[in-house]
PDB file of N, CA and C in Angstrom:
ATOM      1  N   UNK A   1     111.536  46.381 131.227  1.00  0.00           N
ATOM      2  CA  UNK A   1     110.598  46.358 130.108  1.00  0.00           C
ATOM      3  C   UNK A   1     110.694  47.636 129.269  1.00  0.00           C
ATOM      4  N   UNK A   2     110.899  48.818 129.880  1.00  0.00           N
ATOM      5  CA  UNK A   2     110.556  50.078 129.006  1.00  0.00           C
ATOM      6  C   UNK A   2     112.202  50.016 128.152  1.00  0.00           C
ATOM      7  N   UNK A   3     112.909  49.748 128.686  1.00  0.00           N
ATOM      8  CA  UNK A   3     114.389  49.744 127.519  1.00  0.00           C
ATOM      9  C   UNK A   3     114.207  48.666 126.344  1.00  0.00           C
ATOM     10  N   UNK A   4     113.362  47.500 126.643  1.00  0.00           N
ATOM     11  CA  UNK A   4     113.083  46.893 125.499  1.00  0.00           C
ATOM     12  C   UNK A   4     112.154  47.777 124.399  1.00  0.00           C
ATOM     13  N   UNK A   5     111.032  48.839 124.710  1.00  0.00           N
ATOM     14  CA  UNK A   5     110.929  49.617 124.066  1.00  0.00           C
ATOM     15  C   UNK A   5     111.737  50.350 123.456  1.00  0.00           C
ATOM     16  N   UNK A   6     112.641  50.864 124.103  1.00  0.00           N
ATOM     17  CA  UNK A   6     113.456  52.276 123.679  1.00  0.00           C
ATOM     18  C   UNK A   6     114.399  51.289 122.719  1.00  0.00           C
ATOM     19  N   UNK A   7     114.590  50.480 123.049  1.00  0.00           N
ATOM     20  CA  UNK A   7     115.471  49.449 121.945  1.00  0.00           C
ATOM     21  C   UNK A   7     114.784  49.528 120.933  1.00  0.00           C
ATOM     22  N   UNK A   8     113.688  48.840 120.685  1.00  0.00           N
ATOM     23  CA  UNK A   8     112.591  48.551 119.552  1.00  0.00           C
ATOM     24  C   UNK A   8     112.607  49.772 118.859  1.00  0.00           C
ATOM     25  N   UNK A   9     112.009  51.117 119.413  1.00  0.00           N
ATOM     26  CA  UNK A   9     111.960  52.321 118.903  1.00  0.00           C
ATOM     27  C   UNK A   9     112.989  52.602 117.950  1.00  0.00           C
ATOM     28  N   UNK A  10     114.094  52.362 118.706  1.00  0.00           N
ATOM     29  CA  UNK A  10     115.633  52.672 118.083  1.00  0.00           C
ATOM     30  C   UNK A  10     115.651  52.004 116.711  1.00  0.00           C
ATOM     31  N   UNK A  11     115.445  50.486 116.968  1.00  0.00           N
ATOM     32  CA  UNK A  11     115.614  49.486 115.946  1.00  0.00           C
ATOM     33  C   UNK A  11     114.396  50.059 115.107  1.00  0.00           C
ATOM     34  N   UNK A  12     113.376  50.325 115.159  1.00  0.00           N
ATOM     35  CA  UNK A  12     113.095  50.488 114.264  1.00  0.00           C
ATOM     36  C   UNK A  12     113.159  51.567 113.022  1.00  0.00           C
ATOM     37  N   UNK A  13     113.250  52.990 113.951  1.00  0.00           N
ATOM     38  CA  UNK A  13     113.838  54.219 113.367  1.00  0.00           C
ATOM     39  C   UNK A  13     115.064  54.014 112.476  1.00  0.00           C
ATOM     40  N   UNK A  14     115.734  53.017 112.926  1.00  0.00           N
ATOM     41  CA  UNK A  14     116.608  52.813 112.463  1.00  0.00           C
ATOM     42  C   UNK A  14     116.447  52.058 110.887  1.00  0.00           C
ATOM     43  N   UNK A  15     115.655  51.167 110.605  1.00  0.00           N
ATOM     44  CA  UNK A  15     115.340  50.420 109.934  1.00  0.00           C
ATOM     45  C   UNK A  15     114.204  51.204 108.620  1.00  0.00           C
ATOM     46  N   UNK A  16     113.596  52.414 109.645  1.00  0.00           N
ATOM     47  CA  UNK A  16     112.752  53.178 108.046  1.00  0.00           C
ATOM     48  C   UNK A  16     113.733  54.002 108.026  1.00  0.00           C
ATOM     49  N   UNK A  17     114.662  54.065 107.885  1.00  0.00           N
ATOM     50  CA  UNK A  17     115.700  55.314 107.089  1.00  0.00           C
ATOM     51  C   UNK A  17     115.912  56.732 107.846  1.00  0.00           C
ATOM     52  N   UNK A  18     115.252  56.834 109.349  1.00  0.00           N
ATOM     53  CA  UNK A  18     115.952  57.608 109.709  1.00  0.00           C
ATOM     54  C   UNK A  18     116.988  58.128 110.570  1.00  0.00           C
ATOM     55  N   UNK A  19     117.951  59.492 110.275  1.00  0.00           N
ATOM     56  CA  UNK A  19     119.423  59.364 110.343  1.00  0.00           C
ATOM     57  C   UNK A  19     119.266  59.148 111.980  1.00  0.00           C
ATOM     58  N   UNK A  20     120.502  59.193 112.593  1.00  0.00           N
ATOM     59  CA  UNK A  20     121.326  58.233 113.812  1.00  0.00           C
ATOM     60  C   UNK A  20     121.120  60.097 114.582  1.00  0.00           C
ATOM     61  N   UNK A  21     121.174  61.260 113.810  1.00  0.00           N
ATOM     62  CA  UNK A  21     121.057  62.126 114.708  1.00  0.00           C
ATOM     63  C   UNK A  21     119.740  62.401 115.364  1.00  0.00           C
ATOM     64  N   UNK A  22     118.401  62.384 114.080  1.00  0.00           N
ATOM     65  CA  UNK A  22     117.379  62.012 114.222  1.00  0.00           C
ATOM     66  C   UNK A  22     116.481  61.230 114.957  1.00  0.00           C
ATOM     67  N   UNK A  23     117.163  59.915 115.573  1.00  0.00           N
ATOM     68  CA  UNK A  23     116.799  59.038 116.355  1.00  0.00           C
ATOM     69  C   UNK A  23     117.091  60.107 118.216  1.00  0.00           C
ATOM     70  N   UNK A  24     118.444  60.179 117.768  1.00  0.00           N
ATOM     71  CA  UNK A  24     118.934  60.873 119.550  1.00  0.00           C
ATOM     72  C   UNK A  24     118.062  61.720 119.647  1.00  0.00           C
ATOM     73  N   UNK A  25     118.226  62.645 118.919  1.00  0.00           N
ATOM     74  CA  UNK A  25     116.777  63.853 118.956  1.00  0.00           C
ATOM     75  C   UNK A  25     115.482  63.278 119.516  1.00  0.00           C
ATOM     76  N   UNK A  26     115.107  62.078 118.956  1.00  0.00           N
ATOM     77  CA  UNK A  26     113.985  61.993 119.309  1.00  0.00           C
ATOM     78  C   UNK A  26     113.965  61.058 121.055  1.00  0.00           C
ATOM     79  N   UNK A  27     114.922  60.601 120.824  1.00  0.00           N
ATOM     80  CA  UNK A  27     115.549  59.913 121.760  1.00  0.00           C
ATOM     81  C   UNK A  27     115.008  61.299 123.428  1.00  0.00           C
ATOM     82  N   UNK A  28     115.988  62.281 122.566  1.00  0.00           N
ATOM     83  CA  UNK A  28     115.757  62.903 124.239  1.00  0.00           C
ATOM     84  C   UNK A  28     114.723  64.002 124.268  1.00  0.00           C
ATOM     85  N   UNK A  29     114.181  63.972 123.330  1.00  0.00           N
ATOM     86  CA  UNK A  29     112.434  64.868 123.218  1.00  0.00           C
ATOM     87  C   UNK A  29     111.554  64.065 124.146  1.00  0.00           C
ATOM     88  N   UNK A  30     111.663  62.932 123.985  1.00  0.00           N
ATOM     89  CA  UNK A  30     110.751  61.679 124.652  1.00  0.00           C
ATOM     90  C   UNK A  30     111.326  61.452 125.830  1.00  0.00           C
ATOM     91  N   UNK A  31     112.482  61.480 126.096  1.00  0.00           N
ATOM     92  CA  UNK A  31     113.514  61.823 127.727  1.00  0.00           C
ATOM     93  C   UNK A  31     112.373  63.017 128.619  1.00  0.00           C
ATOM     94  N   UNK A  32     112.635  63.748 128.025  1.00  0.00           N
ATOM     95  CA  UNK A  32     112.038  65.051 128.674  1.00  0.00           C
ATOM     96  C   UNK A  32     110.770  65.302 128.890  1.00  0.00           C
ATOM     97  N   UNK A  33     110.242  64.999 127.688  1.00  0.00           N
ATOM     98  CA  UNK A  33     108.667  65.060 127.687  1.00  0.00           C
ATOM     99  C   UNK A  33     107.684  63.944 129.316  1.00  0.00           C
ATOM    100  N   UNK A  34     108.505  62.716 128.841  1.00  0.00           N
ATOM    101  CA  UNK A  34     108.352  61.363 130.180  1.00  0.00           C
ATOM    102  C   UNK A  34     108.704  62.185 131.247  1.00  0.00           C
ATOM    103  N   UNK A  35     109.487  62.635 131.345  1.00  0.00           N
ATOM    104  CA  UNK A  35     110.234  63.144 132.689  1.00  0.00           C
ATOM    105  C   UNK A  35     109.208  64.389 133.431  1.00  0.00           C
ATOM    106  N   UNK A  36     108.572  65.471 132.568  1.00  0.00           N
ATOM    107  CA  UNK A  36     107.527  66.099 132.716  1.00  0.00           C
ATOM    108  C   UNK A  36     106.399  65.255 133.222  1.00  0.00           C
ATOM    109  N   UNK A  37     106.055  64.020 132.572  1.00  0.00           N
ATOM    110  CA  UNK A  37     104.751  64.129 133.004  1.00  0.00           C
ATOM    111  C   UNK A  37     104.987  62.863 133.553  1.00  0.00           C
ATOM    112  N   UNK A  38     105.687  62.282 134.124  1.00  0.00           N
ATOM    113  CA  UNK A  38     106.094  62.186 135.544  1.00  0.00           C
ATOM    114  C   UNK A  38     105.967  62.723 136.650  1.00  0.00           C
ATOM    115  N   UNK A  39     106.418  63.817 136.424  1.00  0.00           N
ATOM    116  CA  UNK A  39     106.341  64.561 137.894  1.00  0.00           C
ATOM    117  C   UNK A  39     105.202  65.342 137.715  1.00  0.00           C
ATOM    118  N   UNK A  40     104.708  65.542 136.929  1.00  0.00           N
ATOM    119  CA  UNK A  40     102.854  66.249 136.739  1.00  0.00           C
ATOM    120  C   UNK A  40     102.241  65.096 137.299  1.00  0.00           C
ATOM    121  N   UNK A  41     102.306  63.812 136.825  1.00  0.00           N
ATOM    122  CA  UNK A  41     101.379  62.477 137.631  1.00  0.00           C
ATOM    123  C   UNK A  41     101.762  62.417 139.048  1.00  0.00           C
ATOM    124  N   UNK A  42     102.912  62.594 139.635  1.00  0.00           N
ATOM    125  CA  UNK A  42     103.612  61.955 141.156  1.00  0.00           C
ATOM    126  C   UNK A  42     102.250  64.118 142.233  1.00  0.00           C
ATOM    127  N   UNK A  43     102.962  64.738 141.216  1.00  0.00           N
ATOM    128  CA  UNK A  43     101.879  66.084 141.793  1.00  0.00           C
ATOM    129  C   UNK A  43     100.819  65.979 141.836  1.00  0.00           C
ATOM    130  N   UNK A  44     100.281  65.504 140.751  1.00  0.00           N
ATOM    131  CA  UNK A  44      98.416  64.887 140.900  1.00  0.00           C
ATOM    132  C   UNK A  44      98.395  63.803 142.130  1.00  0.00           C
ATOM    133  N   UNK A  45      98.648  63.032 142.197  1.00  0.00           N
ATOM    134  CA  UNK A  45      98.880  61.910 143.169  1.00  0.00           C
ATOM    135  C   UNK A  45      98.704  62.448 144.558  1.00  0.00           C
ATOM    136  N   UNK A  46     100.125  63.317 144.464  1.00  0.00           N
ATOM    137  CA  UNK A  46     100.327  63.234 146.461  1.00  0.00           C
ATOM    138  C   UNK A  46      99.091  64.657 146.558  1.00  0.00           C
ATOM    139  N   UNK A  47      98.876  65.355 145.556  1.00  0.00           N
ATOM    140  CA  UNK A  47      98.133  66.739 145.715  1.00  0.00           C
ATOM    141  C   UNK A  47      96.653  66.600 147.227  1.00  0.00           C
ATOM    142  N   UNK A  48      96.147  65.327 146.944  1.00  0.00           N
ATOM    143  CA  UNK A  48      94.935  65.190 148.511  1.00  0.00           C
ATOM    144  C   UNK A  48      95.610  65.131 149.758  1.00  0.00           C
ATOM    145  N   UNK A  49      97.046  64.035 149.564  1.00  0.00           N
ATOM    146  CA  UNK A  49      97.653  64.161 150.802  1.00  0.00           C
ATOM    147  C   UNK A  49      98.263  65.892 151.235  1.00  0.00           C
ATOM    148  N   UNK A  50      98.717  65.966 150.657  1.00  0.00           N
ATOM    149  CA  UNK A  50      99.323  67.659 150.466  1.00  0.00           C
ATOM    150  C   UNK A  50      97.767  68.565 151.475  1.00  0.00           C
ATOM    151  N   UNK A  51      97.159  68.402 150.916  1.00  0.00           N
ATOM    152  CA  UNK A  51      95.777  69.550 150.999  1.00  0.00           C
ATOM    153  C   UNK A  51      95.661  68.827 153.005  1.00  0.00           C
ATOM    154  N   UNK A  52      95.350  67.720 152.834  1.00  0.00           N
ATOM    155  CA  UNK A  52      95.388  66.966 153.768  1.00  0.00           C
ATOM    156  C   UNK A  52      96.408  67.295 155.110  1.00  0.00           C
ATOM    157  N   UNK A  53      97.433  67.848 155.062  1.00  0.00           N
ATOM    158  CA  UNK A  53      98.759  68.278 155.587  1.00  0.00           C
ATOM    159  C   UNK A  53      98.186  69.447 156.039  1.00  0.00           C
ATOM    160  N   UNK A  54      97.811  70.095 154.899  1.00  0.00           N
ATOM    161  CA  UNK A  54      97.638  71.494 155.053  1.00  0.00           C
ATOM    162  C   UNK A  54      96.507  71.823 155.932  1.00  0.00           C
ATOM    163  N   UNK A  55      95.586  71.115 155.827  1.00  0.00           N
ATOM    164  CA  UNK A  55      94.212  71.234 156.303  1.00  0.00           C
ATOM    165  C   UNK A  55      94.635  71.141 158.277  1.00  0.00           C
ATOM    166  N   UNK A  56      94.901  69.989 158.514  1.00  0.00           N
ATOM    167  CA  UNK A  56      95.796  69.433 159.958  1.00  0.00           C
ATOM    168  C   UNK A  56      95.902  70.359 160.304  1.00  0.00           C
ATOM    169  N   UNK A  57      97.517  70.974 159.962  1.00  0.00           N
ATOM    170  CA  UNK A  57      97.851  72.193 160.536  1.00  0.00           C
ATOM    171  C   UNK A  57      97.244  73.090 161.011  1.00  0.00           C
ATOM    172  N   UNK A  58      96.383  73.696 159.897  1.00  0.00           N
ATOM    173  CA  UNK A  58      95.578  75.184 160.296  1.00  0.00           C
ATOM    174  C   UNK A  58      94.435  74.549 161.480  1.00  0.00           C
ATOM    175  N   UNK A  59      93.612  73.071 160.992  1.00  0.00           N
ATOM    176  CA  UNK A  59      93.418  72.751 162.567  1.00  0.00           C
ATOM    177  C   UNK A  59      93.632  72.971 163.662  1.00  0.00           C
ATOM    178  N   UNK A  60      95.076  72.308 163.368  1.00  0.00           N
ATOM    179  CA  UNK A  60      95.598  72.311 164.833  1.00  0.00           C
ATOM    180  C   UNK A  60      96.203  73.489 165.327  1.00  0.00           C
ATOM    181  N   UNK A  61      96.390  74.865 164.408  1.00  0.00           N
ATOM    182  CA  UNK A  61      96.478  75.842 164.965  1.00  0.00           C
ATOM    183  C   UNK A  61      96.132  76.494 165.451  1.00  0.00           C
ATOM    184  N   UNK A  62      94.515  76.193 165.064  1.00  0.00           N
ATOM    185  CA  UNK A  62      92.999  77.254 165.466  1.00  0.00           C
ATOM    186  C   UNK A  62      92.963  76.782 166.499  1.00  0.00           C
ATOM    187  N   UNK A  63      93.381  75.808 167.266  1.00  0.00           N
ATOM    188  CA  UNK A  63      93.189  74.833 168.602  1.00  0.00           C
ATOM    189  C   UNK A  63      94.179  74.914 169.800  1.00  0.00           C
ATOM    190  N   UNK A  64      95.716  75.399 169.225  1.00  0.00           N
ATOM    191  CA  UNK A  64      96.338  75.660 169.697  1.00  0.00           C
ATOM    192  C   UNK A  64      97.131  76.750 169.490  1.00  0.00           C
ATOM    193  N   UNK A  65      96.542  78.083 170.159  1.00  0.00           N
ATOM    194  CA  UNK A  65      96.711  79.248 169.819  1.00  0.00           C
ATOM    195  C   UNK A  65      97.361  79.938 170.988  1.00  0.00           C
ATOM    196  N   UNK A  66      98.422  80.007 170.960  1.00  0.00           N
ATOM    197  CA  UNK A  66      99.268  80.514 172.176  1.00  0.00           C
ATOM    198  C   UNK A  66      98.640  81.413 172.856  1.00  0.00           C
ATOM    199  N   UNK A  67      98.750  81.339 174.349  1.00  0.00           N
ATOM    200  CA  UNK A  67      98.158  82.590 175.451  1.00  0.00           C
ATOM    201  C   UNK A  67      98.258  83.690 175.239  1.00  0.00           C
ATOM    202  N   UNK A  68      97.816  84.401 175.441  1.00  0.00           N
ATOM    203  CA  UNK A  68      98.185  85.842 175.554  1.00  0.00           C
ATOM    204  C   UNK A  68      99.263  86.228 176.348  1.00  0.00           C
ATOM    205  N   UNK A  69      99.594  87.413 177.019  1.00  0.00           N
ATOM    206  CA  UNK A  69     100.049  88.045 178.654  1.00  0.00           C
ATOM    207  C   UNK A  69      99.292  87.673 179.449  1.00  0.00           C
ATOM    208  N   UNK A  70      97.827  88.070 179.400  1.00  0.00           N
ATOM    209  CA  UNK A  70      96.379  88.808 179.970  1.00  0.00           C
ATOM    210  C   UNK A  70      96.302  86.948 180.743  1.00  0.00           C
ATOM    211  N   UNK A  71      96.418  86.356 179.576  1.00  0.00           N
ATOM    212  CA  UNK A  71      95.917  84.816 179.455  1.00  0.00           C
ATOM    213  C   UNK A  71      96.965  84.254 181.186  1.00  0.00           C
ATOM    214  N   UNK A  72      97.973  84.389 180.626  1.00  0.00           N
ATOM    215  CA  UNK A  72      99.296  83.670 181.656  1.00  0.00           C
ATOM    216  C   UNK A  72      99.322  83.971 182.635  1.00  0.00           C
ATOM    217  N   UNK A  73      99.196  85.818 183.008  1.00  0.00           N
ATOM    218  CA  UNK A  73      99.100  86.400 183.962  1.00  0.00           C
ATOM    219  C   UNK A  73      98.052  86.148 184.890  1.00  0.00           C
ATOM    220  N   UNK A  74      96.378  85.589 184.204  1.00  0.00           N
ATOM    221  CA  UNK A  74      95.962  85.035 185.534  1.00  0.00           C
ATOM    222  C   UNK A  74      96.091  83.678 185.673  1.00  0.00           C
ATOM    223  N   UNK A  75      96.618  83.179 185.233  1.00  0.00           N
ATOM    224  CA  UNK A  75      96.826  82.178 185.226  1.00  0.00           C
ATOM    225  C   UNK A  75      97.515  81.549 186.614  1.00  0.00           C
ATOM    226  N   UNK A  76      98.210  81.952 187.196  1.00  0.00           N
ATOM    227  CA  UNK A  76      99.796  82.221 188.198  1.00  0.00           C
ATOM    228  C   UNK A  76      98.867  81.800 189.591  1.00  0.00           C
TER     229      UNK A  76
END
């Protein structure tokens, strides 16, 4: 579906008079720009799972906090 856009776009740029370099230009301004906020949306997205990851960990670190010497030694 979105190349039937980028077609249309084309065709039509093409059709109010402007030049063929003009179109590419805009062609890959709109490449780049999509491509940005793409990956700004996919970062918003996973960003709770992320925090979520993060959160676990330090959990499970505060929980599992390696022995000491003092700790092992009476341990025996």
């Amino acid at each position: 579906m979105e190349i039937l856009f980028v077609l249309g776009f084309f065709l039509m740029l093409l059709l109010t008079g402007v030049s063929l370099l003009g179109i590419v230009a805009a062609l890959v301004v709109a490449t780049f720009v999509m491509l940005f906020g793409g990956m700004l949306a996919i970062v918003i997205k996973m960003l709770p799972w992320l925090a979520l990851a993060v959160v676990s960990v330090w959990i499970y670190r505060a929980y599992k906090k390696p022995k000491s010497k003092a700790d092992r030694w009476l341990s025996r």
